[in-house]
N, C-alpha and C. Protein backbone atom coordinates (compact mmCIF):
# COMPACT_ATOMS: atom_id res chain seq x y z
N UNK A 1 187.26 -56.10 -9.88
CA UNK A 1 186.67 -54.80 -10.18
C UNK A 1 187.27 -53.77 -9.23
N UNK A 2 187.76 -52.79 -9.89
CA UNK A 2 188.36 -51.30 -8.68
C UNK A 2 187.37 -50.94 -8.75
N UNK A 3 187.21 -50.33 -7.13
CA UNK A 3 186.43 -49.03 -6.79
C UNK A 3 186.03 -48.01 -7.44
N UNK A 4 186.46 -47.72 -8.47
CA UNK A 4 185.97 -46.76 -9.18
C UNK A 4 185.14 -47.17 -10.22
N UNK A 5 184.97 -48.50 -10.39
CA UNK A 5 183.75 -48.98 -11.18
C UNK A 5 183.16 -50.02 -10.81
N UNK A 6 183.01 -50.12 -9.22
CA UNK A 6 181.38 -50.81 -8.55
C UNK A 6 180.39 -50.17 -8.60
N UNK A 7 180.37 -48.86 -9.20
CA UNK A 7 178.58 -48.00 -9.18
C UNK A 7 179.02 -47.49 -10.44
N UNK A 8 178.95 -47.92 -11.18
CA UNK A 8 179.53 -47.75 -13.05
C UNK A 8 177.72 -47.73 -12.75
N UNK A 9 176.84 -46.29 -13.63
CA UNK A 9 175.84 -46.28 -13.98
C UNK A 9 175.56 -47.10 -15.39
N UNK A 10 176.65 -46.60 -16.16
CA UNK A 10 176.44 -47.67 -17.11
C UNK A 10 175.75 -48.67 -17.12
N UNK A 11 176.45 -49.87 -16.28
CA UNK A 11 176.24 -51.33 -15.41
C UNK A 11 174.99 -50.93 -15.53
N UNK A 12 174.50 -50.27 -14.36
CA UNK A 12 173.15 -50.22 -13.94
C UNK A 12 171.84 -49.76 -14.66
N UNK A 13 172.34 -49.13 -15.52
CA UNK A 13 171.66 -49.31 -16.80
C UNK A 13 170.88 -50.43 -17.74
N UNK A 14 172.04 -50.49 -17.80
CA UNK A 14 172.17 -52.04 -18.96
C UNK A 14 171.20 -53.20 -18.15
N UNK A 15 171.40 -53.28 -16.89
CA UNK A 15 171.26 -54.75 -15.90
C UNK A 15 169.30 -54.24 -15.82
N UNK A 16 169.04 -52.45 -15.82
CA UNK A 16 167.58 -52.44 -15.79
C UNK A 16 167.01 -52.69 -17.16
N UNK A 17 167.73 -51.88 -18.38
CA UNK A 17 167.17 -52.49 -19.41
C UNK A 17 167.54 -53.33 -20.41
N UNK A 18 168.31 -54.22 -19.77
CA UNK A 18 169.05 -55.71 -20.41
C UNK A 18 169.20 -55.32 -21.93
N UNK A 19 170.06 -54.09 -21.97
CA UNK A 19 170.57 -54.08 -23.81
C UNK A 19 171.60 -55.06 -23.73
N UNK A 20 171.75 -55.75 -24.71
CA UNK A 20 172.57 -56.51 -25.23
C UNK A 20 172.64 -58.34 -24.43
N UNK A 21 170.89 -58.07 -24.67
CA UNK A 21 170.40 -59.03 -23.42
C UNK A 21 170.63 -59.25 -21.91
N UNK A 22 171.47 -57.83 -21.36
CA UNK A 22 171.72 -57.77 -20.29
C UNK A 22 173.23 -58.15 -19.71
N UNK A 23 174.36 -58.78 -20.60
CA UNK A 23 175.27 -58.97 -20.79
C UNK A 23 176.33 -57.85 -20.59
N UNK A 24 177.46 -57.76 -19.80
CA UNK A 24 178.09 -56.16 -19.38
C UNK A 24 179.49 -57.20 -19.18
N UNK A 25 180.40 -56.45 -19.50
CA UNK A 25 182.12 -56.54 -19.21
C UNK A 25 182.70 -56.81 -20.39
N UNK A 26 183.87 -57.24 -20.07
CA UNK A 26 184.72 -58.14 -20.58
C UNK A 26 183.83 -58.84 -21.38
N UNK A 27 183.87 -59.27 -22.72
CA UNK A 27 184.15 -60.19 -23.73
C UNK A 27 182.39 -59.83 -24.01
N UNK A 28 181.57 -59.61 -23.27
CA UNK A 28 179.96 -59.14 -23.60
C UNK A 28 179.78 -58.62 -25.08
N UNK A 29 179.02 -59.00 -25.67
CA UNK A 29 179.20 -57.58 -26.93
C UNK A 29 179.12 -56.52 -27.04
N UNK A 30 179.53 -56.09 -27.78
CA UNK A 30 179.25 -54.42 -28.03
C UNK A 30 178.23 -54.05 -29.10
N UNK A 31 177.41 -53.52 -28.74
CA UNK A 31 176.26 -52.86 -29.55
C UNK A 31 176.66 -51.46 -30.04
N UNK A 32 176.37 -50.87 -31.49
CA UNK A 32 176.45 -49.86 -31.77
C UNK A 32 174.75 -49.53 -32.19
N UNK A 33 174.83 -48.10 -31.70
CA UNK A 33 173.36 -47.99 -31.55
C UNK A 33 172.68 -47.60 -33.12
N UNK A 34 171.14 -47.33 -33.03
CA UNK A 34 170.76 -47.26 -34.34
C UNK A 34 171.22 -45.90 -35.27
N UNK A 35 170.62 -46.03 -36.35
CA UNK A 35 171.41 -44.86 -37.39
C UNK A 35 170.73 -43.63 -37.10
N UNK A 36 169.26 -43.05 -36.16
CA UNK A 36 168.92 -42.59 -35.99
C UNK A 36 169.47 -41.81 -34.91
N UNK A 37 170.75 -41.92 -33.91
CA UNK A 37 171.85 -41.92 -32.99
C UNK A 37 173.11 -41.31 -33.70
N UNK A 38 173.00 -41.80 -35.40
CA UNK A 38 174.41 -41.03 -35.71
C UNK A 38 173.88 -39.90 -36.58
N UNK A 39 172.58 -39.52 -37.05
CA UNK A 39 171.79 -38.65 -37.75
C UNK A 39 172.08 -37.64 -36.56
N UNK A 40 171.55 -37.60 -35.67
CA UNK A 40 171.51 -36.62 -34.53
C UNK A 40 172.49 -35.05 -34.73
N UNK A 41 173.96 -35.57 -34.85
CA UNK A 41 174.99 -34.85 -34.82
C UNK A 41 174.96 -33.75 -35.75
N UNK A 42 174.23 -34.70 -36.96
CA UNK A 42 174.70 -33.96 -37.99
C UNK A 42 173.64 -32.61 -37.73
N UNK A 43 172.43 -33.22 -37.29
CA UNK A 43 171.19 -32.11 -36.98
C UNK A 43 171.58 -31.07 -36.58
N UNK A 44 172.02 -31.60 -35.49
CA UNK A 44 172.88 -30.41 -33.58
C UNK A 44 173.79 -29.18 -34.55
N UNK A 45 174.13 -29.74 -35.00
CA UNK A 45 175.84 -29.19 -35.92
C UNK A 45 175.30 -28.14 -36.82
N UNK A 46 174.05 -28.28 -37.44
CA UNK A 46 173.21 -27.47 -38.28
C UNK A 46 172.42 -26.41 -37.44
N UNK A 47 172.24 -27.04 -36.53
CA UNK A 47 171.17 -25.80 -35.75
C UNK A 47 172.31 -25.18 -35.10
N UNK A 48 173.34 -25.72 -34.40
CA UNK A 48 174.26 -24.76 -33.79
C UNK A 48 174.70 -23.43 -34.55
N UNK A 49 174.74 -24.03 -36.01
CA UNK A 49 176.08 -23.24 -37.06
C UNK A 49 174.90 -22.17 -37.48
N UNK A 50 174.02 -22.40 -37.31
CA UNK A 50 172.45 -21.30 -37.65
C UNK A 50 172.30 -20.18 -36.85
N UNK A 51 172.39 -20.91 -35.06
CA UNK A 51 172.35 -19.80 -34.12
C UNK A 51 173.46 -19.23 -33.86
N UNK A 52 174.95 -19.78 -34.30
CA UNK A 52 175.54 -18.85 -33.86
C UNK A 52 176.54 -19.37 -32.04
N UNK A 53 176.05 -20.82 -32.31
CA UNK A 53 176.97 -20.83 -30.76
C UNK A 53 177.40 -22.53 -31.34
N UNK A 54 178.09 -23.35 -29.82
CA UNK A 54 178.83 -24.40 -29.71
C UNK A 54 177.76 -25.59 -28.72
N UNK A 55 177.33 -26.34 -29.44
CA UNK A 55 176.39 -27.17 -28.82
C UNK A 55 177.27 -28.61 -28.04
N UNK A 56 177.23 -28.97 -26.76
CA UNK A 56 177.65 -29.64 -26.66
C UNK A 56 177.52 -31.61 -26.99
N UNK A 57 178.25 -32.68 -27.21
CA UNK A 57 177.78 -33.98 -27.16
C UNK A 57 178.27 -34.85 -26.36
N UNK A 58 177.59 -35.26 -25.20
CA UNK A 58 178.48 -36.40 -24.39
C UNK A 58 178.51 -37.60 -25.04
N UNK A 59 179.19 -38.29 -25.32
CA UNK A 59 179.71 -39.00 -26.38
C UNK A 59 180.17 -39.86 -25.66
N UNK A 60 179.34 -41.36 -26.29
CA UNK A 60 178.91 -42.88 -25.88
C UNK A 60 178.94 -42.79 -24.51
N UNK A 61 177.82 -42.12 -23.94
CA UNK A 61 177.49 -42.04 -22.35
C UNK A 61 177.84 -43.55 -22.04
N UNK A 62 177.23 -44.56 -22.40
CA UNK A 62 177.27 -45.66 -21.75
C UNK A 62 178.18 -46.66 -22.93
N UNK A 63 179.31 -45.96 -22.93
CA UNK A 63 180.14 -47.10 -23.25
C UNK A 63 181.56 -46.25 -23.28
N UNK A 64 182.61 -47.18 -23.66
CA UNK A 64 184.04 -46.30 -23.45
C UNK A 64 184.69 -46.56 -24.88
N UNK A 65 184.75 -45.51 -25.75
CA UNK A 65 185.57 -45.50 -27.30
C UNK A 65 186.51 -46.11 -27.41
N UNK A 66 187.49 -45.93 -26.00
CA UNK A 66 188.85 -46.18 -26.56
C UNK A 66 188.78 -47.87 -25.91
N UNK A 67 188.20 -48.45 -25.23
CA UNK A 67 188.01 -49.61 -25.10
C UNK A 67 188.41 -50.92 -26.20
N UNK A 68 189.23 -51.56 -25.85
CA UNK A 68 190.01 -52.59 -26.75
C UNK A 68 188.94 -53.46 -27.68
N UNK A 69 187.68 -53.46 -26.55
CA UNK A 69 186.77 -54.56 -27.37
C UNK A 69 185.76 -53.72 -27.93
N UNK A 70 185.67 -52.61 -28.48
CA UNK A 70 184.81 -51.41 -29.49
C UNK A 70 184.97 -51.87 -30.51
N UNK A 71 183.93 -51.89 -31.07
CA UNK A 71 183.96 -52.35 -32.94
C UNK A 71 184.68 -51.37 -33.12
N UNK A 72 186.16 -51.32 -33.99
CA UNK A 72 187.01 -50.66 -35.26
C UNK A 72 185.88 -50.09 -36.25
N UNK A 73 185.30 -50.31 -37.03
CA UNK A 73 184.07 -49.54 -37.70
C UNK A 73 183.37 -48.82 -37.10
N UNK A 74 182.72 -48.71 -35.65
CA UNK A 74 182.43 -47.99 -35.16
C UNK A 74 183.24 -46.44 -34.46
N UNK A 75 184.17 -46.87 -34.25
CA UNK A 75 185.13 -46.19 -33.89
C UNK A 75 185.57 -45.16 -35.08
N UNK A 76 185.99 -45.62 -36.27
CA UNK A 76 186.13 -44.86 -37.37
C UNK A 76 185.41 -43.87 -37.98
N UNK A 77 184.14 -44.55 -38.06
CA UNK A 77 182.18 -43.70 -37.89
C UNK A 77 181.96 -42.45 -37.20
N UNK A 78 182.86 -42.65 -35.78
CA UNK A 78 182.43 -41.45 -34.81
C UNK A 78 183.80 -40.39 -35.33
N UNK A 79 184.85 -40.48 -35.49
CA UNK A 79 186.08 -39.73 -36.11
C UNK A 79 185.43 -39.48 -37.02
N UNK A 80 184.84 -39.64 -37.87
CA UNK A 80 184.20 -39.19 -39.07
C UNK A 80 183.26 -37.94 -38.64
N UNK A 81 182.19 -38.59 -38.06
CA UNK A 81 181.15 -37.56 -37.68
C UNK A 81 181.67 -36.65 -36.51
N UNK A 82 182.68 -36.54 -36.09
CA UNK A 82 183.33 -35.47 -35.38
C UNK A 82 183.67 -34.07 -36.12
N UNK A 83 184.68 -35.05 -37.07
CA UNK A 83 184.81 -34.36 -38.15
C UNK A 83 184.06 -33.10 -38.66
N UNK A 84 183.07 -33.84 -38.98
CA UNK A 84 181.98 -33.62 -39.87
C UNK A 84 180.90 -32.24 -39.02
N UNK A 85 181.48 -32.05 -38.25
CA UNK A 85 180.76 -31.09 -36.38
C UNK A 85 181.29 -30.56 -36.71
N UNK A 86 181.88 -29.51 -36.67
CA UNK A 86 183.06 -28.62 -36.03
C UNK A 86 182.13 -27.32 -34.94
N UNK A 87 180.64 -27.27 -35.32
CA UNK A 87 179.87 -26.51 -34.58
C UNK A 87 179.37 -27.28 -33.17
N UNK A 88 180.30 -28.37 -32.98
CA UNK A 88 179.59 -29.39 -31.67
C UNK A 88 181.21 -29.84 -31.43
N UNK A 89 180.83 -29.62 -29.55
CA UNK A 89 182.06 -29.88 -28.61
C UNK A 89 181.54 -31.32 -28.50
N UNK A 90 182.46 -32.18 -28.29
CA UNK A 90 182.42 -33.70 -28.04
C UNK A 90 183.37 -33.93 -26.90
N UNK A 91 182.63 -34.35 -25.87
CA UNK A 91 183.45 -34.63 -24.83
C UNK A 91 183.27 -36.02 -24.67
N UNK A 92 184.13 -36.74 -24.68
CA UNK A 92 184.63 -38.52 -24.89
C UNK A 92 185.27 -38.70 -23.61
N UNK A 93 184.77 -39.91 -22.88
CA UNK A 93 185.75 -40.00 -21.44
C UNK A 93 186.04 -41.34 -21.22
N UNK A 94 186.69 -41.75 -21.19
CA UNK A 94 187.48 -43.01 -21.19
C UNK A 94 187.99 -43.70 -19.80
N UNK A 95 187.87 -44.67 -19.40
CA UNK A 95 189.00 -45.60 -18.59
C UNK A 95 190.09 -45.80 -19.06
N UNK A 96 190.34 -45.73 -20.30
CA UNK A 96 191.47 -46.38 -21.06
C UNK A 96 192.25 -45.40 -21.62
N UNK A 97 193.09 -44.46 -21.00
CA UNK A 97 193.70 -43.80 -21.56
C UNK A 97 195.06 -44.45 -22.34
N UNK A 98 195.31 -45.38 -21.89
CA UNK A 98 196.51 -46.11 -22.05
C UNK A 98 196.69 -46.47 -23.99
N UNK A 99 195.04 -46.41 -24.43
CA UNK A 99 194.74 -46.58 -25.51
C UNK A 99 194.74 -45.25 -26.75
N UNK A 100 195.00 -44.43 -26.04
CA UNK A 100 195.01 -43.15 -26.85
C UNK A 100 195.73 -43.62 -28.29
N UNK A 101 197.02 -43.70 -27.90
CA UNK A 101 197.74 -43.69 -29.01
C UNK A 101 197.40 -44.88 -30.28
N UNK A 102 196.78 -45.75 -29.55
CA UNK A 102 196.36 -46.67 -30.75
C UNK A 102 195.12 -46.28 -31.39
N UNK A 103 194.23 -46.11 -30.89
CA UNK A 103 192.71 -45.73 -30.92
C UNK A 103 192.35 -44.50 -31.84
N UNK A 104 193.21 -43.16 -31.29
CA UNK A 104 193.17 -41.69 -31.55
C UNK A 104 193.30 -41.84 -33.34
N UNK A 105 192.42 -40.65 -34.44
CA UNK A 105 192.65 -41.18 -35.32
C UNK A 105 193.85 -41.11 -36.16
N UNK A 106 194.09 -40.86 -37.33
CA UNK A 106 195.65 -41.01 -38.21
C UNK A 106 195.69 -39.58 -37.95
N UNK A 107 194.83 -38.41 -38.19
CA UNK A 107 194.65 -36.99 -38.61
C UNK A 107 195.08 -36.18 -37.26
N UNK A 108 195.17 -36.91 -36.13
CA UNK A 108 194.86 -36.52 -34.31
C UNK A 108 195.94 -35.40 -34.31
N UNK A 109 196.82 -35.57 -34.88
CA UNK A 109 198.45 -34.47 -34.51
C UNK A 109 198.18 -34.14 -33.02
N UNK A 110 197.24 -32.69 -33.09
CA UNK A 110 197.39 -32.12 -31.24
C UNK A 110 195.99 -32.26 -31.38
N UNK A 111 195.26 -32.85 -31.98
CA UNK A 111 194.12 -32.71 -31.31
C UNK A 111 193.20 -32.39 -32.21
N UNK A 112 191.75 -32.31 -31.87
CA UNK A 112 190.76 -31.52 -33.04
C UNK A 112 190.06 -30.31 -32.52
N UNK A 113 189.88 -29.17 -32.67
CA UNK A 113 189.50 -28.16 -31.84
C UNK A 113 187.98 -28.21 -31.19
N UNK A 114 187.42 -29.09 -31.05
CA UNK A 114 186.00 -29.79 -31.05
C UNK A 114 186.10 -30.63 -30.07
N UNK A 115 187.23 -31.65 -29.83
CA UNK A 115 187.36 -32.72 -28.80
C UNK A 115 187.32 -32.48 -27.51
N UNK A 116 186.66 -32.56 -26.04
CA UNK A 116 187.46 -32.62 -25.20
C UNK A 116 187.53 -34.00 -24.77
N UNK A 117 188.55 -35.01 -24.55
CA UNK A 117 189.22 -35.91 -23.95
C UNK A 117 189.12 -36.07 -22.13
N UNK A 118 188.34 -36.55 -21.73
CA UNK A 118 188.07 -36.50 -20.12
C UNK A 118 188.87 -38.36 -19.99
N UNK A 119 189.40 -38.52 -18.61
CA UNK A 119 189.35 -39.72 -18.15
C UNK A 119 189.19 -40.29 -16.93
N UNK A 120 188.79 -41.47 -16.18
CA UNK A 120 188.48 -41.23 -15.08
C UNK A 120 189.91 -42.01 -14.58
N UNK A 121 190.26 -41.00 -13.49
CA UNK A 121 191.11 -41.33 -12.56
C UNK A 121 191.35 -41.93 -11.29
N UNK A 122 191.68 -43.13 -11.01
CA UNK A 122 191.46 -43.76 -9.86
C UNK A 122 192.88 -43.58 -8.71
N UNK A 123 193.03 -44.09 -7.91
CA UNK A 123 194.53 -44.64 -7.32
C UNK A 123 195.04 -45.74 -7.99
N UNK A 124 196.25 -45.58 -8.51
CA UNK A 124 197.14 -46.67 -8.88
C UNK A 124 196.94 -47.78 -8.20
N UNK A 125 197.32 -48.01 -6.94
CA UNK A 125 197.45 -49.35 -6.14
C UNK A 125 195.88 -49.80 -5.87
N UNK A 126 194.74 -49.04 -6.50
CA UNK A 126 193.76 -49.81 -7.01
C UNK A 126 193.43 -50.10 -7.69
N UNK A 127 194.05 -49.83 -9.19
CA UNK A 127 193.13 -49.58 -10.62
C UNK A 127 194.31 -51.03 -10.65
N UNK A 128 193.20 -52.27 -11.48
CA UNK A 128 193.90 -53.07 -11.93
C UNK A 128 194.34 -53.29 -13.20
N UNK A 129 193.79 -52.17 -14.00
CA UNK A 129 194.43 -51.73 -15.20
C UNK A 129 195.89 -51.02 -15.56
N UNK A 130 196.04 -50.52 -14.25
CA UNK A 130 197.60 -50.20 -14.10
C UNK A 130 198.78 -50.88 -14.64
């Protein structure tokens, strides 16, 4: 584990309220949350486009999109309902930038004017993802 993810809140999350029976890393499952989680957006997106401004969504607080072991259906789901926003900023932040290019969807060209893309940055000669 690098330093930059021994106090992963995530972790500490999960370990207080044992989602996914409490199971975290590598090969653990991945849970996609209920449908009442992907209703949300569409709500936000409606009330934004009503008042007149840009609502923001931190997007899969406790998990990472571009992550190798993310359900593909899930992944496709959220490109969809991004889409489907254009009155909601989505800020997505990743460990895995390395995954962009596979992950990002077919439509990505430069980008979607809605996305922002955050990642966390460690030191090289610690990140063992390097």
């Amino acid at each position: 584990m690098s330093p930059g993810c021994q106090n992963c809140y995530a972790e500490a999350q999960n370990n207080r309220f044992k989602w996914n029976g409490g199971t975290w890393g590598h090969g653990a499952p991945r849970k996609i949350t209920g449908r009442a989680n992907w209703r949300n957006p569409v709500k936000w997106n409606a009330e934004a486009a009503l008042k007149g401004r840009r609502d923001r969504v931190f997007c899969a607080s406790l998990a990472d999109v571009f992550d190798r072991e993310a359900p593909l259906e899930a992944r496709a789901k959220l490109w969809e309902l991004v889409r489907a926003t254009p009155h909601l900023d989505w800020l997505i932040l990743t460990k895995h930038p390395e995954n962009f290019k596979q992950f990002l969807p077919p439509d990505w060209a430069n980008g979607y004017p809605n996305v922002w893309l955050g990642v966390t940055v460690e030191i090289e000669r610690m990140d063992p993802r390097a």
